[in-house]
Protein backbone atom coordinates (compact mmCIF):
# COMPACT_ATOMS: atom_id res chain seq x y z
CA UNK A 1 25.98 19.50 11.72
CA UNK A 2 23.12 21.71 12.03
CA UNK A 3 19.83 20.03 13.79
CA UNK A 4 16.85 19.50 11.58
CA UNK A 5 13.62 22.33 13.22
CA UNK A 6 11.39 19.39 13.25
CA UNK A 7 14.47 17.44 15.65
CA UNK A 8 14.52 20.97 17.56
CA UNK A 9 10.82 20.89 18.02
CA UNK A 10 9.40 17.62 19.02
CA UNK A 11 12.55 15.10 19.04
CA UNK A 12 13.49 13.17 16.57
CA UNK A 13 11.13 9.60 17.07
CA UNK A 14 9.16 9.98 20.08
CA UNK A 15 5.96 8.38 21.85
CA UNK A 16 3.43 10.50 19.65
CA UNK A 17 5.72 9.68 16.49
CA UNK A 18 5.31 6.00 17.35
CA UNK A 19 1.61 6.06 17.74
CA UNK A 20 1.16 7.76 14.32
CA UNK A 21 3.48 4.87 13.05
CA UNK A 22 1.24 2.18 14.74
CA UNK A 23 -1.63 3.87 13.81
CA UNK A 24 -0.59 4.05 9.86
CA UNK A 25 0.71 0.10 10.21
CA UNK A 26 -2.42 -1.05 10.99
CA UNK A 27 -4.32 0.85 8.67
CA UNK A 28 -1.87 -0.16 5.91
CA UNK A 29 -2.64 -4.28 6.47
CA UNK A 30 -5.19 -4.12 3.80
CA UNK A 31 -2.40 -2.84 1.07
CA UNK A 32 0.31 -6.20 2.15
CA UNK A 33 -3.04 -8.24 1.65
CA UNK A 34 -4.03 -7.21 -1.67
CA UNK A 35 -0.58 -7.24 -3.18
CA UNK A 36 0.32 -11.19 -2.59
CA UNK A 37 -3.36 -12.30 -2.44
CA UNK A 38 -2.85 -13.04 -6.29
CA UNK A 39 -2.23 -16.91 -5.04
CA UNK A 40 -5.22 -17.44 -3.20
CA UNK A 41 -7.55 -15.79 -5.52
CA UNK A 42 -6.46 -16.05 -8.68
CA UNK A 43 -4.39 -19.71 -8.94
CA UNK A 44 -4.40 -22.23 -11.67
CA UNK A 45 -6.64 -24.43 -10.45
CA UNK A 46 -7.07 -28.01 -11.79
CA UNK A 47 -10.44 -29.17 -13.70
CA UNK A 48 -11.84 -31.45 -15.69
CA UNK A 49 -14.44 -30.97 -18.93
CA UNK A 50 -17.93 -31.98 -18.05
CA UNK A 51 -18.79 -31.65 -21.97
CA UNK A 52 -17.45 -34.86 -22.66
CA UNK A 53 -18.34 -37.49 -19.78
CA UNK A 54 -15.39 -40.12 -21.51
CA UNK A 55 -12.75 -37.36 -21.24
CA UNK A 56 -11.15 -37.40 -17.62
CA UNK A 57 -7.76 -35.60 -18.60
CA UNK A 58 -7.26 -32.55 -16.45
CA UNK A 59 -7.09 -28.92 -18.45
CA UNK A 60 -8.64 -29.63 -21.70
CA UNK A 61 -9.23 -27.03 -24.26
CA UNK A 62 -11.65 -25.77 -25.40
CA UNK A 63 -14.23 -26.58 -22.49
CA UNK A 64 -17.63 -25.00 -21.50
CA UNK A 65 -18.73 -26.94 -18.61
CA UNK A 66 -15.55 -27.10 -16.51
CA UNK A 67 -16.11 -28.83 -12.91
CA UNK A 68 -12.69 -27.30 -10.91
CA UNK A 69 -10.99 -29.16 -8.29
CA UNK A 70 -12.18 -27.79 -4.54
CA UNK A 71 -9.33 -29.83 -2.46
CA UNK A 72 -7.82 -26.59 -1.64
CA UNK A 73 -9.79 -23.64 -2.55
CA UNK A 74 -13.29 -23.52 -2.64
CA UNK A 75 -14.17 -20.44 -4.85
CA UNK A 76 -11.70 -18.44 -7.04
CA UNK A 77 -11.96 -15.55 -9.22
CA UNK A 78 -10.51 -18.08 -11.89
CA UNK A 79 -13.53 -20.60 -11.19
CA UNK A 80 -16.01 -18.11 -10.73
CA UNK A 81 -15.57 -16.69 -14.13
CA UNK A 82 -14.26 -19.54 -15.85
CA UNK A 83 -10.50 -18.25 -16.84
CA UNK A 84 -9.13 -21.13 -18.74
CA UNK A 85 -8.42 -22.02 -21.75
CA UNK A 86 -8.54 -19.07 -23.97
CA UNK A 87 -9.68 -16.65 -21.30
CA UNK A 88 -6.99 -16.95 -19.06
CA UNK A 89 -5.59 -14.06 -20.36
CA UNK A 90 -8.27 -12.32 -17.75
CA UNK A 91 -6.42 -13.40 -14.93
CA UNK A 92 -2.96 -11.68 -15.95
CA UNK A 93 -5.21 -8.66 -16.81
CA UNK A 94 -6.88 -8.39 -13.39
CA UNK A 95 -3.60 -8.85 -11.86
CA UNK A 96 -1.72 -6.32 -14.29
CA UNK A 97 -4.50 -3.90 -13.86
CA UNK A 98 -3.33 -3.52 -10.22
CA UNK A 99 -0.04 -2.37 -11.26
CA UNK A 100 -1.59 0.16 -13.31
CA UNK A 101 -3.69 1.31 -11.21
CA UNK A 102 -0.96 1.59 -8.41
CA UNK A 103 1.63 4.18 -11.11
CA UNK A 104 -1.68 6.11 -11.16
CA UNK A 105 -2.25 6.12 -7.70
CA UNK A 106 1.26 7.47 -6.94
CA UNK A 107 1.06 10.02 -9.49
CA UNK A 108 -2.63 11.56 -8.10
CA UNK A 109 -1.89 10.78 -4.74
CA UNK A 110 1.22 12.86 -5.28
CA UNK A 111 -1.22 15.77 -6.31
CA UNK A 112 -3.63 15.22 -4.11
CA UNK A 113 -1.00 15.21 -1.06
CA UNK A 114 0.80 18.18 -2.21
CA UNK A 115 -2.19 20.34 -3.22
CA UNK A 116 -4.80 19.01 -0.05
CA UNK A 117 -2.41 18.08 2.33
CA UNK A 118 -0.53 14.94 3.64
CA UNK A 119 -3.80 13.86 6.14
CA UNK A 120 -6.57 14.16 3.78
CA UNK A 121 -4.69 12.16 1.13
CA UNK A 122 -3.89 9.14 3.48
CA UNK A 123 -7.08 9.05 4.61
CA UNK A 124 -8.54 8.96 1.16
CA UNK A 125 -6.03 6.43 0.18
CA UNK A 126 -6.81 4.04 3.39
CA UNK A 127 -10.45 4.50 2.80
CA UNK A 128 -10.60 3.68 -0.88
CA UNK A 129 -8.53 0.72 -0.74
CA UNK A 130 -11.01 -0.47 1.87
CA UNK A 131 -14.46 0.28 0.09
CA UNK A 132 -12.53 -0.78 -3.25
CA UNK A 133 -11.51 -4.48 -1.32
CA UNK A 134 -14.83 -5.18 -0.47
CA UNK A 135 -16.98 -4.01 -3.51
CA UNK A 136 -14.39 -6.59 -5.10
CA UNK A 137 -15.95 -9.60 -3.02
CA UNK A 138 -19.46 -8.54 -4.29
CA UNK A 139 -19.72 -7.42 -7.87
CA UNK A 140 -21.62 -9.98 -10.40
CA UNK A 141 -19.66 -9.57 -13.27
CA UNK A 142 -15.49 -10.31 -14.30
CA UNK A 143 -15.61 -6.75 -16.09
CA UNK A 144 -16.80 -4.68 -12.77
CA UNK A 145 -14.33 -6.72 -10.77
CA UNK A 146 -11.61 -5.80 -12.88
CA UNK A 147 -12.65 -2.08 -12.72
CA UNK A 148 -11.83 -3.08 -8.77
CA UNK A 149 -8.70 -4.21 -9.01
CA UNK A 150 -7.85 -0.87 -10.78
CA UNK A 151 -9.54 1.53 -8.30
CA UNK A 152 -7.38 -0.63 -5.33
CA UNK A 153 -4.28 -0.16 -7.39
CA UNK A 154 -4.57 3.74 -7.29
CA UNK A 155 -5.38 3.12 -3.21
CA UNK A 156 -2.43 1.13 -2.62
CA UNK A 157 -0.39 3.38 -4.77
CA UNK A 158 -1.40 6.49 -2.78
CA UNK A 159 -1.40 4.37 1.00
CA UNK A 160 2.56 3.45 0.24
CA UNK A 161 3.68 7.02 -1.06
CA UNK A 162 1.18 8.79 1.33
CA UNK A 163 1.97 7.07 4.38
CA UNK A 164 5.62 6.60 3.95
CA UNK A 165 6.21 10.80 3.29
CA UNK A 166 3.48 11.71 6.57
CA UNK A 167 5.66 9.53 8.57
CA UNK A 168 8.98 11.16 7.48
CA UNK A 169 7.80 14.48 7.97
CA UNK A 170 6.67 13.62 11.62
CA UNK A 171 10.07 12.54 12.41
CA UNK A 172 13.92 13.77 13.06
CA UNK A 173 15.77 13.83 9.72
CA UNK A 174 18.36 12.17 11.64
CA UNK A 175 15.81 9.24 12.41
CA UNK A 176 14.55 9.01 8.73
CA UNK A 177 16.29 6.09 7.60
CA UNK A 178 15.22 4.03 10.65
CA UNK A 179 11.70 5.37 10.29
CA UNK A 180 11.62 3.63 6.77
CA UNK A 181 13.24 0.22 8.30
CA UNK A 182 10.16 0.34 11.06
CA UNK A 183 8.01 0.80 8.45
CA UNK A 184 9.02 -2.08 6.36
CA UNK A 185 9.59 -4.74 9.12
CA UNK A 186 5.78 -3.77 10.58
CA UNK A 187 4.26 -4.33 6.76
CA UNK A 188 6.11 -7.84 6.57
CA UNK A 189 3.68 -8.97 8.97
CA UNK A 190 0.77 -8.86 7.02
CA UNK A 191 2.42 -10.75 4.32
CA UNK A 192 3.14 -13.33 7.00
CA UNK A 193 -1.07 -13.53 8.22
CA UNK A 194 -2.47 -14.03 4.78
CA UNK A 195 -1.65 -17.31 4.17
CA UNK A 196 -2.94 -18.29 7.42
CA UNK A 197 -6.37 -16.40 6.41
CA UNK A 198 -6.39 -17.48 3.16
CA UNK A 199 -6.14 -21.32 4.84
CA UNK A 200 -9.06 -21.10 6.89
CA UNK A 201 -11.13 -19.19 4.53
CA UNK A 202 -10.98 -21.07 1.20
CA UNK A 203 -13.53 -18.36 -0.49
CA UNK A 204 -12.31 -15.65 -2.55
CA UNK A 205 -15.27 -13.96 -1.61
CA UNK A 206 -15.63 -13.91 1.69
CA UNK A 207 -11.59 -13.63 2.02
CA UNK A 208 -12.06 -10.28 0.73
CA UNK A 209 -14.17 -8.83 3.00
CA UNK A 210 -12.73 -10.62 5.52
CA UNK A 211 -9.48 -8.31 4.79
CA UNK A 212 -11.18 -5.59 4.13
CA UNK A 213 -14.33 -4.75 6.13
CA UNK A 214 -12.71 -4.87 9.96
CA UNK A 215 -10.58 -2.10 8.68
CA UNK A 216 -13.40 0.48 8.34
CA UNK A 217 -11.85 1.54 11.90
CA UNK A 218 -9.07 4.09 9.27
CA UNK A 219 -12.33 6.08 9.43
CA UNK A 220 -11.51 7.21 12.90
CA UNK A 221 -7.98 8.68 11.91
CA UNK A 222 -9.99 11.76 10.40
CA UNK A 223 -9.76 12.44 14.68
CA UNK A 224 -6.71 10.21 15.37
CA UNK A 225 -4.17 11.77 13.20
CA UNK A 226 -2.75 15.11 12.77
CA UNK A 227 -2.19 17.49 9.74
CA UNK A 228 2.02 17.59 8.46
CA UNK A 229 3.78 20.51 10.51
CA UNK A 230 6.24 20.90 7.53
CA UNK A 231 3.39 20.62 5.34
CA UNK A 232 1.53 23.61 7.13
CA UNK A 233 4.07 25.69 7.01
CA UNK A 234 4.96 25.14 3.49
CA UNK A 235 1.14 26.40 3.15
CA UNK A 236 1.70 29.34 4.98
CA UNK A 237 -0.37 28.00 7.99
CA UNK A 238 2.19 28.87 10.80
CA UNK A 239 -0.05 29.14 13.32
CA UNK A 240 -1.73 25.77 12.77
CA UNK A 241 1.75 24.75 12.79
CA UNK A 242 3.10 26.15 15.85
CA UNK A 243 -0.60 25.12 17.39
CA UNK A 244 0.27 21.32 16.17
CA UNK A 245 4.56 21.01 17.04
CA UNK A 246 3.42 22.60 20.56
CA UNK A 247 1.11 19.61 21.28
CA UNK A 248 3.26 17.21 19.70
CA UNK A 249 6.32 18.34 22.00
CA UNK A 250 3.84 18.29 24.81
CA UNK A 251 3.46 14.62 24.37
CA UNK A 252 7.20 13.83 23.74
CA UNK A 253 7.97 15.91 26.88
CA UNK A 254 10.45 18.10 24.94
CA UNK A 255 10.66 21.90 25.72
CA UNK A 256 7.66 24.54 23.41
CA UNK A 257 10.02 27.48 23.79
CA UNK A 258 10.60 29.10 20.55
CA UNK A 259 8.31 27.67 18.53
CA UNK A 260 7.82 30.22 16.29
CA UNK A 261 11.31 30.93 15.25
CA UNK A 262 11.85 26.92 14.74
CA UNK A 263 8.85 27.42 12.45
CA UNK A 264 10.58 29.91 10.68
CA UNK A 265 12.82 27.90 10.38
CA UNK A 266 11.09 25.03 8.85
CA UNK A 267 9.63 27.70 6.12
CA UNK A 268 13.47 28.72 5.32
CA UNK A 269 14.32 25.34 4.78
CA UNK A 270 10.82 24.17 2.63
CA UNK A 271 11.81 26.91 0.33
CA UNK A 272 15.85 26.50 -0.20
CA UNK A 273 14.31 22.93 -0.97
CA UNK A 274 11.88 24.34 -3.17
CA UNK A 275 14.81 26.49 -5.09
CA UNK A 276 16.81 23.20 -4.95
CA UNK A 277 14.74 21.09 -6.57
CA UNK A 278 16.28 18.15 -8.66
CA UNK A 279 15.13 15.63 -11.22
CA UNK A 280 14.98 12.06 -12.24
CA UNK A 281 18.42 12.98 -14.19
CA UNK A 282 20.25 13.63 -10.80
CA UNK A 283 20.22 10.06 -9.90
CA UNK A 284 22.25 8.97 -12.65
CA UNK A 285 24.62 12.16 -12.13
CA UNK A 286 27.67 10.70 -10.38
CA UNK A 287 29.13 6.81 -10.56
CA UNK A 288 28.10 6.51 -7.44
CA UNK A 289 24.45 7.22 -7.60
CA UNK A 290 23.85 5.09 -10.94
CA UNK A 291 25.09 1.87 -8.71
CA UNK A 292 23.03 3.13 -5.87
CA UNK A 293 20.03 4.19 -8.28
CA UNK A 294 20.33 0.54 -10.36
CA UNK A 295 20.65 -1.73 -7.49
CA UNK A 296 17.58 -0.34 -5.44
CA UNK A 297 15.79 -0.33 -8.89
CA UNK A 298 16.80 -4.18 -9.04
CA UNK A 299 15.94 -4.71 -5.17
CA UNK A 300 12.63 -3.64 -5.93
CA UNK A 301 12.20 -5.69 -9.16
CA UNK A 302 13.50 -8.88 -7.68
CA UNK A 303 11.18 -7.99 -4.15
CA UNK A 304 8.00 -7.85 -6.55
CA UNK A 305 8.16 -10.60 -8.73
CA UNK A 306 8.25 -13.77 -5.86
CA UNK A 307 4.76 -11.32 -4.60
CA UNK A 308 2.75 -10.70 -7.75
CA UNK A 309 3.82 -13.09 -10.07
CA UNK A 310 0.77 -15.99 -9.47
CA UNK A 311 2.94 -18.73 -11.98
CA UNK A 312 6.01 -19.02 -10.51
CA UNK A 313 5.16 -21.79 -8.10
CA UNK A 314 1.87 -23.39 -9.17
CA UNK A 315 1.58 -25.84 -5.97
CA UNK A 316 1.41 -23.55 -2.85
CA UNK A 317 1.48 -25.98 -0.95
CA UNK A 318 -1.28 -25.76 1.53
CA UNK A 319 -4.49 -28.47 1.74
CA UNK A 320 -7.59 -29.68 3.70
């Protein structure tokens, strides 16, 4: 089997390779935060209607002076704004706006990564989602907040696509597959630490900025992280290239002979893909690839709902 250039050049995972994946994982914590922080900031949460004094039943409609239950959170987006009764249609918008907001992201991040390159577009993407997270936390009205949710949709959108094709470009085709596994076990982490943050900070407010505002550090990637080799070369920037996979092999302690014929390589290769190019058709093409093609597309469905889906389990169990 012929070895992939970008194997030849710099190994197929190696020390720099696993930097660049650390450095990506942590800058990527905001993105795990924001898509299961639905529960903390936007729950049901229990009331009762100050309008009528004799009334002490729990979620009675229509009320205008609602006094919410603080046992286990002590500001939400649903008590700030008052989203009950016939306004809670807000809260599914705010959340439903995030999906949105992250098909759009993937779509102009797609642009934006192709047309830019892959570093400027993760840094845009990391930075957004970070300015985005904390505006959230401070804006006065339900309407602007909303417009927040949207803009951190498009950032989270861009961070996952972004990050995910940087990372596979930096590595041994061979190693893809366990680049992607990485990826997703480091990510699972951050779904594990914000229910521990969200327990010891009880405001939706200040939980925001709290996962958003020590991440301003993504700022330092601009020196931290390097342009895509393949995505130089695809550019026609082979000596930027050859500059960049001679450093990089440096680091892994792998051999810089030949550099410029494995980028010449790498070019051959970028456009037989280019000539090869398939469509959303070719993964229904062969039996195989519509089970492969509908499962994954079910995997992904069934990994979302348990995340985004605030109703499924009203009582999350946590108190004072």
């Amino acid at each position: 089997m012929e070895v992939d250039p970008i194997e030849k050049a710099i190994g197929r995972f190696g020390p720099y390779q696993a930097w660049i994946l650390l450095l990506l994982s942590l800058g990527r914590y905001p993105t795990e935060f924001q898509l299961t922080n639905v529960v903390f900031i936007l729950p049901d949460v229990d009331y009762v209607c100050a309008d009528n004094p004799q009334m002490n039943v729990t979620h009675q409609c229509p009320c205008e002076n609602p006094v919410y239950d603080q046992s286990i959170f002590e500001s939400t987006v649903t008590s700030t704004w008052n989203l009950i009764c016939d306004r809670t249609w807000l809260a599914s918008l705010a959340q439903s706006i995030l999906q949105v907001g992250i098909l759009a992201g993937s779509i102009v991040y797609g642009y934006i990564s192709d047309r830019f390159g892959r570093k400027p577009a993760v840094l845009l993407a990391l930075s957004v989602e970070v300015a985005a997270v904390a505006l959230s936390a401070v804006v006065p009205e339900l309407w602007m907040f909303i417009i927040c949710r949207f803009l951190i949709g498009v950032a989270i959108g861009g961070t996952m696509l972004c990050c995910y094709v940087y990372l596979i470009e930096l590595c041994g085709k061979s190693f893809r597959p366990y680049i992607v596994a990485m990826i997703e076990m480091i990510y699972v982490t951050g779904y594990m630490m914000l229910p521990g943050v969200a327990y010891l900070v009880k405001d939706w407010r200040q939980l925001q900025l709290v996962v958003s505002l020590p991440w301003v550090f993504v700022i330092a990637y601009y020196w931290l992280i390097p342009e895509s080799p393949r995505w130089l070369v695809t550019v026609g920037k082979k000596k930027e290239a050859i500059a960049l996979l001679t450093k990089i092999a440096k680091k892994n302690k792998k051999p810089v002979d030949n550099m410029e014929d494995i980028v010449n390589e790498i070019e051959t290769e970028a456009l037989n893909e280019r000539e090869q190019r398939g469509s959303y058709i070719d993964l229904f093409k062969t039996p195989k690839l519509r089970i492969y093609t509908l499962v994954m597309a079910w995997k992904r469905l069934d990994n979302n709902i348990p995340r985004q889906v605030k109703d499924i389990n009203k009582d999350i169990n946590v108190r004072k």
